[in-house]
PDB file of N, CA and C in Angstrom:
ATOM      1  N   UNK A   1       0.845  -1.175   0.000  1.00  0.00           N
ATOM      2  CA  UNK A   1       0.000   0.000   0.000  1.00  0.00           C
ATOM      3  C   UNK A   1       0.889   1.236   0.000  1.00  0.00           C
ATOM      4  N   UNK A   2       0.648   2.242  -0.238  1.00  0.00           N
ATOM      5  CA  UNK A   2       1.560   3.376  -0.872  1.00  0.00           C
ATOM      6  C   UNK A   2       0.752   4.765  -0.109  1.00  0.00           C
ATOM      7  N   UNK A   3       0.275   4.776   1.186  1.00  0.00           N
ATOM      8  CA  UNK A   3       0.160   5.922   1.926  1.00  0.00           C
ATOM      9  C   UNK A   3       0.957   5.965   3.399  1.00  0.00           C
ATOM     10  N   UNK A   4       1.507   7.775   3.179  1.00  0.00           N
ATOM     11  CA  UNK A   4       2.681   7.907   3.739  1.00  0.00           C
ATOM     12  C   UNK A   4       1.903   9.071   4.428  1.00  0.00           C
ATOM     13  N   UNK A   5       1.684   8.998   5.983  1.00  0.00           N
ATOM     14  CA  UNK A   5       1.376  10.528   6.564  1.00  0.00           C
ATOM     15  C   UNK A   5       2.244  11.147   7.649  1.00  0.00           C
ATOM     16  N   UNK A   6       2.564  12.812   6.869  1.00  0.00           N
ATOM     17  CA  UNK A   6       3.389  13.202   7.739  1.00  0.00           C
ATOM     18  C   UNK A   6       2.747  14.544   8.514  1.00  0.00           C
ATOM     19  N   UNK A   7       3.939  14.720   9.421  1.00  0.00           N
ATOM     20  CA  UNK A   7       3.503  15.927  10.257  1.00  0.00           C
ATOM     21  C   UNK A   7       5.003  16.755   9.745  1.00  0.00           C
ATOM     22  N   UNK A   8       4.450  18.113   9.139  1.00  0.00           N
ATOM     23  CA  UNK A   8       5.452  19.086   8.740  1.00  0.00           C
ATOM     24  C   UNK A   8       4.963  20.859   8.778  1.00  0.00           C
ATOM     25  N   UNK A   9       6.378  21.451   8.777  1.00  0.00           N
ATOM     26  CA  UNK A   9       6.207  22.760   8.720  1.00  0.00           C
ATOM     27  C   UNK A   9       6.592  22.865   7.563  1.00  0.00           C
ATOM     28  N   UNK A  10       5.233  24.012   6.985  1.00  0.00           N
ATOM     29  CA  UNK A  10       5.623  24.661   5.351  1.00  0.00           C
ATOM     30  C   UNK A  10       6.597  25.327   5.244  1.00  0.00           C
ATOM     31  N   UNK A  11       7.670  25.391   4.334  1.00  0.00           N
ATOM     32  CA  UNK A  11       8.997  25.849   4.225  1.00  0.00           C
ATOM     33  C   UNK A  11       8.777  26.876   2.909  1.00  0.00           C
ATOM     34  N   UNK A  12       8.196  27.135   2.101  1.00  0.00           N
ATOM     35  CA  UNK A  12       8.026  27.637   0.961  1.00  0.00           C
ATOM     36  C   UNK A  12       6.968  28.695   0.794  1.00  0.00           C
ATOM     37  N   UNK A  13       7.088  29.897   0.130  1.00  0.00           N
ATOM     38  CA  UNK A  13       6.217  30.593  -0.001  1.00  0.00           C
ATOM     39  C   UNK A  13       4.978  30.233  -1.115  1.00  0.00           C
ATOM     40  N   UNK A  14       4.156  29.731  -0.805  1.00  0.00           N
ATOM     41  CA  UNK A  14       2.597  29.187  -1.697  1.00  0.00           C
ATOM     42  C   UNK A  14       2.124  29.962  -2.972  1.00  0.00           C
ATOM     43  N   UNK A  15       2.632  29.321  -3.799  1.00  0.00           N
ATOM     44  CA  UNK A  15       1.871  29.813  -5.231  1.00  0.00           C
ATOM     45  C   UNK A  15       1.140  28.859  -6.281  1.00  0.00           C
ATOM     46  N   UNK A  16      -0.089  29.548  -5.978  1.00  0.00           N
ATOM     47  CA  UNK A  16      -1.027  28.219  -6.898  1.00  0.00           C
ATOM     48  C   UNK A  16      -1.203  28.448  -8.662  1.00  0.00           C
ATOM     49  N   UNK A  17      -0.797  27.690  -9.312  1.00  0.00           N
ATOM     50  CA  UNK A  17      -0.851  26.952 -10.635  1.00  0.00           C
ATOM     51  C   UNK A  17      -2.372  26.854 -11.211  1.00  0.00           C
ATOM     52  N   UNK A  18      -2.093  27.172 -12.259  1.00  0.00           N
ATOM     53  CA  UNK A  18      -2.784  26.322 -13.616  1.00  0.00           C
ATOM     54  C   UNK A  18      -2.332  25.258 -13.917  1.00  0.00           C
ATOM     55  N   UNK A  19      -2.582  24.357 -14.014  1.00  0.00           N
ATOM     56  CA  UNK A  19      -2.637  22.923 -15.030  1.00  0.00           C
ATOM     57  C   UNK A  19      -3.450  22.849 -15.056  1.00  0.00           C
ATOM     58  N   UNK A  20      -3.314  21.559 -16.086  1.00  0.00           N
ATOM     59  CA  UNK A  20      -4.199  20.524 -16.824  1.00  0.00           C
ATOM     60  C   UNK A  20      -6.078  20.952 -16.611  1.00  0.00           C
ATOM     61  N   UNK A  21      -5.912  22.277 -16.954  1.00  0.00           N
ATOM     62  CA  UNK A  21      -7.418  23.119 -16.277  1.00  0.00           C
ATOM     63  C   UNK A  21      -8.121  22.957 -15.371  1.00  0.00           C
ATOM     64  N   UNK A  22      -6.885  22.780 -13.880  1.00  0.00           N
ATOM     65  CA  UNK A  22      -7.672  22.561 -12.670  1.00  0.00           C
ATOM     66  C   UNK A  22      -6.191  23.692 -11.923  1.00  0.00           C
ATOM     67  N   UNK A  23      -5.826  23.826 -10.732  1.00  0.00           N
ATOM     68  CA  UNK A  23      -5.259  23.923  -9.779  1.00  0.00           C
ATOM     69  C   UNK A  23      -4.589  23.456  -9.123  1.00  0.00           C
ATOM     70  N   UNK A  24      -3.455  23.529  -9.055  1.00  0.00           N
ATOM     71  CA  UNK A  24      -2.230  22.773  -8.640  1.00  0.00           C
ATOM     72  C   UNK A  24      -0.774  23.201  -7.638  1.00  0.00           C
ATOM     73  N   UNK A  25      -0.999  22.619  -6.115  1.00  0.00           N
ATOM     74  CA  UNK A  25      -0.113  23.966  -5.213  1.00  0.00           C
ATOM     75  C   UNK A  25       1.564  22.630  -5.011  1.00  0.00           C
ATOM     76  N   UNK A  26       2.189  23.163  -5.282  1.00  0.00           N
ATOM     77  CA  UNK A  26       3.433  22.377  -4.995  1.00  0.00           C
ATOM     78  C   UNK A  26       4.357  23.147  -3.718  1.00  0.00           C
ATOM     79  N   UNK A  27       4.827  22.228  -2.801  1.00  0.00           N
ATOM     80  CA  UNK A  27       5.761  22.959  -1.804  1.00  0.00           C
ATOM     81  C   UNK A  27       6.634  22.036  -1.244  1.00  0.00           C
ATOM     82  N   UNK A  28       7.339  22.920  -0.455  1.00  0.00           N
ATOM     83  CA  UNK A  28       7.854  21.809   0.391  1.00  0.00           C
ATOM     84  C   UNK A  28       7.453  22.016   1.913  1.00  0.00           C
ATOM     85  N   UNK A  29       7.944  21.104   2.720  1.00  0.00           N
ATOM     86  CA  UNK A  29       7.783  20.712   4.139  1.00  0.00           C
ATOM     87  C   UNK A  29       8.923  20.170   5.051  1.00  0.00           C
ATOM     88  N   UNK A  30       9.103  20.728   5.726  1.00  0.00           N
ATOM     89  CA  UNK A  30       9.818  20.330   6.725  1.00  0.00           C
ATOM     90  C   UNK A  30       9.659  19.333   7.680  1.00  0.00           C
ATOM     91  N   UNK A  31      10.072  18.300   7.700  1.00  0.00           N
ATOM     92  CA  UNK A  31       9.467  17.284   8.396  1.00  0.00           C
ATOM     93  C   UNK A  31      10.838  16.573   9.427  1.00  0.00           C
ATOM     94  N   UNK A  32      10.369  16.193  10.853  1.00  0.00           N
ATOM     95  CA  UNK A  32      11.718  15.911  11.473  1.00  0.00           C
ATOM     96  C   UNK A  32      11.373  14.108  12.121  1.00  0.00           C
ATOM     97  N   UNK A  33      12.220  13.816  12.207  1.00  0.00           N
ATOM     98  CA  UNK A  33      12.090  12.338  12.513  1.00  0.00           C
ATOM     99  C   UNK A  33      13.133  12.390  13.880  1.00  0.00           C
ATOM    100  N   UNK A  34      12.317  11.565  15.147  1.00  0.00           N
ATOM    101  CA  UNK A  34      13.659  10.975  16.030  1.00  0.00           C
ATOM    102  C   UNK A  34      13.483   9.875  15.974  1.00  0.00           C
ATOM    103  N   UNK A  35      14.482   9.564  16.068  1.00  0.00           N
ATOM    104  CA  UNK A  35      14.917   7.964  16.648  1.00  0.00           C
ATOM    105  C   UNK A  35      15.616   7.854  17.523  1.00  0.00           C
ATOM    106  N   UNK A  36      16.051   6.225  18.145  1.00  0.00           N
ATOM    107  CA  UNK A  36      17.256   5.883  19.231  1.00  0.00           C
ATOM    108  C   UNK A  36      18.246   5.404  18.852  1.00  0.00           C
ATOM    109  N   UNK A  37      19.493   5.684  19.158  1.00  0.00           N
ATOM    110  CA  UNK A  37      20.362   4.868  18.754  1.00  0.00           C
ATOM    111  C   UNK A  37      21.131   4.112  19.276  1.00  0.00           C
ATOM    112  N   UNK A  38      21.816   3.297  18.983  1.00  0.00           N
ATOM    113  CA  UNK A  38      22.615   2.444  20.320  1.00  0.00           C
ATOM    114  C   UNK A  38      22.820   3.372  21.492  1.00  0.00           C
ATOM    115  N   UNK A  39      22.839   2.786  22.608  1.00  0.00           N
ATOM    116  CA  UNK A  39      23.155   3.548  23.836  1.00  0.00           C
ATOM    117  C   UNK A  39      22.132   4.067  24.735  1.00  0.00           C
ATOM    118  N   UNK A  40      21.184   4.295  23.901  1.00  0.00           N
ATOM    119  CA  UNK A  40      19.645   4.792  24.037  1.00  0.00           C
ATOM    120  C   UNK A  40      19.961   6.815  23.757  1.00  0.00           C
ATOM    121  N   UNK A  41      20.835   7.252  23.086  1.00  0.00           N
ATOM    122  CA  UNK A  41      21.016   8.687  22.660  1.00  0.00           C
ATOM    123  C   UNK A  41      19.623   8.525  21.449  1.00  0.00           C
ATOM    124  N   UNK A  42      18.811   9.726  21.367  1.00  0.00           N
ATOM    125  CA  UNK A  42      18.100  10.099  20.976  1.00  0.00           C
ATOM    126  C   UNK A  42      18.748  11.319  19.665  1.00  0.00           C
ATOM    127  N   UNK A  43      18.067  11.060  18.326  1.00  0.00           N
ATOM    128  CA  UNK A  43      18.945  11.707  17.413  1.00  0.00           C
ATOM    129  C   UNK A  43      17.747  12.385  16.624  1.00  0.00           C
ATOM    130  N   UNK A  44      17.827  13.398  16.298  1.00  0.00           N
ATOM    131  CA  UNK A  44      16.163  14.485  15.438  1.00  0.00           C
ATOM    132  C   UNK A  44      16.910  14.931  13.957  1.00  0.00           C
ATOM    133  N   UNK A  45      16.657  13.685  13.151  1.00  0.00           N
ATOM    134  CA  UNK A  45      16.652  14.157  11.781  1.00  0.00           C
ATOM    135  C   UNK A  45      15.616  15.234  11.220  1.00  0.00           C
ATOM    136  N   UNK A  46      15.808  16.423  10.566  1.00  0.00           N
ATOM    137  CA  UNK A  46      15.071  17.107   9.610  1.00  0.00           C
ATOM    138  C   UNK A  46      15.223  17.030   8.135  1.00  0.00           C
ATOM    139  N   UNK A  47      14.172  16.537   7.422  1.00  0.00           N
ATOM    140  CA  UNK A  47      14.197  16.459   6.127  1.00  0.00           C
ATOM    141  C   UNK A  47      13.151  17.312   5.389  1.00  0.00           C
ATOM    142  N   UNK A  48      13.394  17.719   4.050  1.00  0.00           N
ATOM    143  CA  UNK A  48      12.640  18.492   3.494  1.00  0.00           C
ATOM    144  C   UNK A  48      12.004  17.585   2.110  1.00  0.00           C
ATOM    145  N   UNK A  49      11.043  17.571   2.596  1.00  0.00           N
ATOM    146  CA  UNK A  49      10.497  17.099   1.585  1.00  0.00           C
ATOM    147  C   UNK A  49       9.120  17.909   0.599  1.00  0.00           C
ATOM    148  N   UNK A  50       9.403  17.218  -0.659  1.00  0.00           N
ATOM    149  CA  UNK A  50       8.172  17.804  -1.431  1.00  0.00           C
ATOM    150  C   UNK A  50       6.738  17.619  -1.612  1.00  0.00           C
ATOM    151  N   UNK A  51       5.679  18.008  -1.814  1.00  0.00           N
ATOM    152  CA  UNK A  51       4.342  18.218  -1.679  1.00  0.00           C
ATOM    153  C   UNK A  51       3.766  18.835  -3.109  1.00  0.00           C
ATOM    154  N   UNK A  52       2.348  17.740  -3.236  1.00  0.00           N
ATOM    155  CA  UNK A  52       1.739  18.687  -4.386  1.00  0.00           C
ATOM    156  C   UNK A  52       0.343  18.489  -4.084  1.00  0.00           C
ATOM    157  N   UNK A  53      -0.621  19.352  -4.295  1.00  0.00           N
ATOM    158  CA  UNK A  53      -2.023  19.345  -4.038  1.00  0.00           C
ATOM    159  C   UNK A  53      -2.923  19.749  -5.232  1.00  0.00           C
ATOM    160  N   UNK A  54      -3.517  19.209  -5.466  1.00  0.00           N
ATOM    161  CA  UNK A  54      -4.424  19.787  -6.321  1.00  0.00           C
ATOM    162  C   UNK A  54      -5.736  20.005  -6.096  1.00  0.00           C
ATOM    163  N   UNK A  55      -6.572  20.401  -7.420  1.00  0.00           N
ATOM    164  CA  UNK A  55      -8.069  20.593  -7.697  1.00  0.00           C
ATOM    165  C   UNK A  55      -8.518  21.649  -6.166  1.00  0.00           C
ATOM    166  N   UNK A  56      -9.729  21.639  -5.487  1.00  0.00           N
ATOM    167  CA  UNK A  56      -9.815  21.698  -4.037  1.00  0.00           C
ATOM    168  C   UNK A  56      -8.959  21.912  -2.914  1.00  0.00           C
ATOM    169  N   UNK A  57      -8.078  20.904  -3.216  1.00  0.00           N
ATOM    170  CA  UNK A  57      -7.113  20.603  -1.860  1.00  0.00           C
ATOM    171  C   UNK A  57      -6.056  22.059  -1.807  1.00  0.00           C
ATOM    172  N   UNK A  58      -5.783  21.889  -3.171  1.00  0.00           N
ATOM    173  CA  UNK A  58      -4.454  23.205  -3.548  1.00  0.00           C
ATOM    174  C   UNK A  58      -5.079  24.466  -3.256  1.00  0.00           C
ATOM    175  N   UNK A  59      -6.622  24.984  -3.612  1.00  0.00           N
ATOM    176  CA  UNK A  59      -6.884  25.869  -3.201  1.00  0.00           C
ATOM    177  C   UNK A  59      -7.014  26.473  -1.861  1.00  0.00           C
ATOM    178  N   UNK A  60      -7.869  24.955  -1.207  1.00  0.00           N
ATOM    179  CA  UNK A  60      -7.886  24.902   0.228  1.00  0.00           C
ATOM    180  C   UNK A  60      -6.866  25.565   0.997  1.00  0.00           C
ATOM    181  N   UNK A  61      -5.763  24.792   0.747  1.00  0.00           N
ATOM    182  CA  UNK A  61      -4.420  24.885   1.416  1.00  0.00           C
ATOM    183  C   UNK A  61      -3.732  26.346   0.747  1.00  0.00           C
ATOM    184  N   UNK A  62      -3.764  26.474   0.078  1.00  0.00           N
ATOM    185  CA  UNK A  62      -3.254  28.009  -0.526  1.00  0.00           C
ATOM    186  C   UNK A  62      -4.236  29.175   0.603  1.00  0.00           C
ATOM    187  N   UNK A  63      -6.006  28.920   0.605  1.00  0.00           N
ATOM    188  CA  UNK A  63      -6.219  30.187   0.872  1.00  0.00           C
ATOM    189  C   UNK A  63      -5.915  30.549   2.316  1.00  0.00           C
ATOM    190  N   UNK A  64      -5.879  28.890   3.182  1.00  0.00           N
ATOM    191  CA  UNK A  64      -5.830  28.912   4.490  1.00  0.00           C
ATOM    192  C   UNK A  64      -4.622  28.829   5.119  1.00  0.00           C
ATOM    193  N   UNK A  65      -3.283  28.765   4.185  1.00  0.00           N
ATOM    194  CA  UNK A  65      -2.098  28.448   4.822  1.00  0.00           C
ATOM    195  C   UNK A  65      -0.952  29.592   4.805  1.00  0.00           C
ATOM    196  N   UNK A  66       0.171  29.304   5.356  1.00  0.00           N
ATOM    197  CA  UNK A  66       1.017  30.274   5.123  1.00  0.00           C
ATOM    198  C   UNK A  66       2.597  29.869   5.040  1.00  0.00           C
ATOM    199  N   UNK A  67       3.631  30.413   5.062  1.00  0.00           N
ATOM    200  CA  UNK A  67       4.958  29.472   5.193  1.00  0.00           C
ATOM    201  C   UNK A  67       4.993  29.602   6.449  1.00  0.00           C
ATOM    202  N   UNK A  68       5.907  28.540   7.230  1.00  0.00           N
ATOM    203  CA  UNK A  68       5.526  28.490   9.209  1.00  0.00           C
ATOM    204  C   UNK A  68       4.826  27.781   9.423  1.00  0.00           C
ATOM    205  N   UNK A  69       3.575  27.460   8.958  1.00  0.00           N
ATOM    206  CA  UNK A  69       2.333  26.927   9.259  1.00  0.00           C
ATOM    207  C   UNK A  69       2.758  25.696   9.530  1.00  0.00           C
ATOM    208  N   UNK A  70       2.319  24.698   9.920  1.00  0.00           N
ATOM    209  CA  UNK A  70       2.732  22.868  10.267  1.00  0.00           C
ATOM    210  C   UNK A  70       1.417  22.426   9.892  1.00  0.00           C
ATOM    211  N   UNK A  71       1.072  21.567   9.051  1.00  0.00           N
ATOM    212  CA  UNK A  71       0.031  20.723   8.548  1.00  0.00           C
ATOM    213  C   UNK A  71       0.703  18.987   8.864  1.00  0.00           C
ATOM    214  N   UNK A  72      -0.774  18.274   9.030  1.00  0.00           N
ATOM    215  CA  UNK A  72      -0.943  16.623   8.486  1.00  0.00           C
ATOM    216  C   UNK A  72      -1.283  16.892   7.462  1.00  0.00           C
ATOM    217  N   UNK A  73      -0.269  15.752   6.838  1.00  0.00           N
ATOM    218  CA  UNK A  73      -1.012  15.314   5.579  1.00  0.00           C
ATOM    219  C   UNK A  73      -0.830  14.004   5.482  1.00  0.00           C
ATOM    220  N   UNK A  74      -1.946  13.366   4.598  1.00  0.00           N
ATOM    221  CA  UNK A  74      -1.658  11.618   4.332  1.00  0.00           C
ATOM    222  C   UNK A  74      -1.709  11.865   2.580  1.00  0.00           C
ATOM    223  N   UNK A  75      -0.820  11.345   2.238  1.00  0.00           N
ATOM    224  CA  UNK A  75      -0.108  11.187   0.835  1.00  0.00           C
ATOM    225  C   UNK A  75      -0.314  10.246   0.098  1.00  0.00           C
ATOM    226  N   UNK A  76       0.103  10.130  -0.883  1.00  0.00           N
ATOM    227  CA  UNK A  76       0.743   9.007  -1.767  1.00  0.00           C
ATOM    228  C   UNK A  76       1.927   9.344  -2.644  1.00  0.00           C
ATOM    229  N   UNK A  77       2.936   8.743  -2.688  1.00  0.00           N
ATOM    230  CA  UNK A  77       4.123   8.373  -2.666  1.00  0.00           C
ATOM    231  C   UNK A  77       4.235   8.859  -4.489  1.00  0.00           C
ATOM    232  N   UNK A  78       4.747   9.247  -5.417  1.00  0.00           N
ATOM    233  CA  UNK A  78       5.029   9.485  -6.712  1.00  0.00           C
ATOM    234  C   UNK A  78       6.569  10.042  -7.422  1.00  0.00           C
ATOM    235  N   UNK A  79       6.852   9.698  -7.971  1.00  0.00           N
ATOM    236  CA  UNK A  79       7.995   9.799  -8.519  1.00  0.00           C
ATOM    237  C   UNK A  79       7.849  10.490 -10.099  1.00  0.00           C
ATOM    238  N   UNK A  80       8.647  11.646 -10.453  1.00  0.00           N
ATOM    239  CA  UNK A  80       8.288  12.781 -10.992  1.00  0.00           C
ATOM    240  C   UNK A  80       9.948  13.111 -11.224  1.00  0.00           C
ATOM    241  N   UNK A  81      10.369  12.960 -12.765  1.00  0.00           N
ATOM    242  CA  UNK A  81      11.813  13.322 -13.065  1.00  0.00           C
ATOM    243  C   UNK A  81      13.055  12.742 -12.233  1.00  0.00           C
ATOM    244  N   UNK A  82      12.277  11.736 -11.225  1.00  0.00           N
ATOM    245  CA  UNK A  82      13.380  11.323 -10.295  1.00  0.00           C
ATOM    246  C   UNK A  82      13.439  12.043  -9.323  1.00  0.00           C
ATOM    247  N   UNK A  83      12.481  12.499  -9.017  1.00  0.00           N
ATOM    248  CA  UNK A  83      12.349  13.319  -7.622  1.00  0.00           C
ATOM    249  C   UNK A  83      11.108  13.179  -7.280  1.00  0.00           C
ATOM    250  N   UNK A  84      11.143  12.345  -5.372  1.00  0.00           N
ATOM    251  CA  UNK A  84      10.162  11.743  -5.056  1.00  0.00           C
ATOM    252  C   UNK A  84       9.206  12.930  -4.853  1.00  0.00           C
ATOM    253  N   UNK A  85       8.005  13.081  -4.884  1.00  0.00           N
ATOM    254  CA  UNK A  85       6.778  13.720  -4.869  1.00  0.00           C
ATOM    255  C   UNK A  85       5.645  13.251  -3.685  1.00  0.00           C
ATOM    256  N   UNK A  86       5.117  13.667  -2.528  1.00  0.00           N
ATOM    257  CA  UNK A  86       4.379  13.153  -2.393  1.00  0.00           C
ATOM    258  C   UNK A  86       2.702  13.739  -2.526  1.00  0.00           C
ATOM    259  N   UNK A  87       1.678  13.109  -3.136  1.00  0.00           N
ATOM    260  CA  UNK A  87       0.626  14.033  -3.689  1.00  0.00           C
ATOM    261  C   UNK A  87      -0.210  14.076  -2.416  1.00  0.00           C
ATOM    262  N   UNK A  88      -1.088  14.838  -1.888  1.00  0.00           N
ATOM    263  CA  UNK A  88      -1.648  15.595  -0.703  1.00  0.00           C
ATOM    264  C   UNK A  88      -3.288  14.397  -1.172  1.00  0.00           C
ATOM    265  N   UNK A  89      -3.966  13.767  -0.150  1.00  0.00           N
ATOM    266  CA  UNK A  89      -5.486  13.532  -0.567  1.00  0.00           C
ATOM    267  C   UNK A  89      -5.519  13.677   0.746  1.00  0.00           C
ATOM    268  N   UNK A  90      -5.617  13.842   2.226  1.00  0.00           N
ATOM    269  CA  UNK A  90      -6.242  14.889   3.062  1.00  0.00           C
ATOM    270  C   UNK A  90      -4.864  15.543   3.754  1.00  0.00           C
ATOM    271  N   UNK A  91      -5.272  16.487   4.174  1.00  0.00           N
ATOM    272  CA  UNK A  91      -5.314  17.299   5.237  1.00  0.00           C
ATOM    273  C   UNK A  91      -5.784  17.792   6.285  1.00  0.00           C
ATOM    274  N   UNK A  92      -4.846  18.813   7.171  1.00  0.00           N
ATOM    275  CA  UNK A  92      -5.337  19.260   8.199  1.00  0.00           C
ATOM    276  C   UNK A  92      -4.192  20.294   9.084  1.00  0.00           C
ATOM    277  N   UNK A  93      -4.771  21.492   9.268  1.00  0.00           N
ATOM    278  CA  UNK A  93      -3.906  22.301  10.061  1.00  0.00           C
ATOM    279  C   UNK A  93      -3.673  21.424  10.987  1.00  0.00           C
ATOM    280  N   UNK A  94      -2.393  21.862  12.242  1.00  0.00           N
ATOM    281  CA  UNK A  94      -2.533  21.638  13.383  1.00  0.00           C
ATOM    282  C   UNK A  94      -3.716  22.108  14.158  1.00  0.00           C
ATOM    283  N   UNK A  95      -4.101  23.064  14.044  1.00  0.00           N
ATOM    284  CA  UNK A  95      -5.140  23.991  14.843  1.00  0.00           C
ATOM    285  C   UNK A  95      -6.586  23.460  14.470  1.00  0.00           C
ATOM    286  N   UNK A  96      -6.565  22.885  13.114  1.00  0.00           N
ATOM    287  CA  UNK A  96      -7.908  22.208  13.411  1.00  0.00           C
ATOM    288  C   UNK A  96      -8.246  21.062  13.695  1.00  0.00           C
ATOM    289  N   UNK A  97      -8.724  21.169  14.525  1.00  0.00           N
ATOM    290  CA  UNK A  97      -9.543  19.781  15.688  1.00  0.00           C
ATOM    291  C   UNK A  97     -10.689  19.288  14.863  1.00  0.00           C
ATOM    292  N   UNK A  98     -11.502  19.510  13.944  1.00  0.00           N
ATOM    293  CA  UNK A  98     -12.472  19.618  13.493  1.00  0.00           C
ATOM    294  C   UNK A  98     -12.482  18.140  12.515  1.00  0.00           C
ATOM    295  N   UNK A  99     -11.319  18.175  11.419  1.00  0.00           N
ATOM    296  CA  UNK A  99     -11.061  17.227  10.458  1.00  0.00           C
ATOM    297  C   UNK A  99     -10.357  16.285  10.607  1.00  0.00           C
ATOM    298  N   UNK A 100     -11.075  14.792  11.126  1.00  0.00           N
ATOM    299  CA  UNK A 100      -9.875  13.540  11.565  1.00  0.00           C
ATOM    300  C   UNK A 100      -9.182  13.079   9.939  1.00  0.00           C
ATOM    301  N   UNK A 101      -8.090  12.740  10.276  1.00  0.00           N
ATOM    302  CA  UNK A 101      -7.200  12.253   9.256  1.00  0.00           C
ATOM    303  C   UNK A 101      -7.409  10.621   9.671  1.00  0.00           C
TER     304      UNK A 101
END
């Protein structure tokens, strides 16, 4: 199965697209991972990864978001020129309580 959900801060300033005659928001995200490592030391990777939203979602997230902001998202996984992609099908601010993922 090929859904990946992360918790990240928007790193990019939001500009929404034309395509394929719908709407299309691409960004990136900041996303940090800990783990343990031998010894039991605790180690906080940050990675930046990419994001794309469309139709609805891109607008959504364009009118309500900002760079700073930290969103969930649950994804799916895509590969695009050799650079992994992951495409947005929900969301959710941190701040809203409202929409379960």
């Amino acid at each position: 199965m090929n859904d990946c959900t992360f918790v990240g801060k928007i790193i990019d300033d939001l500009k929404l697209e034309d395509e394929q005659n719908t709407k299309v928001l691409r960004f990136s995200m900041m996303v940090e991972q800990t783990r343990t490592v031998r010894g039991g030391r605790r180690i906080s990777d940050k990675n930046a990864l990419w994001f794309e939203a469309w139709d609805s979602g891109a607008k959504t997230i364009f009118e309500n978001c900002t760079r700073g902001d930290d969103l969930v998202v649950k994804t799916m996984a895509r590969t695009n020129n050799g650079k992994t992609v992951f495409r947005i099908n929900e969301f959710k601010t941190m701040t809203d309580r409202s929409i379960p993922l």
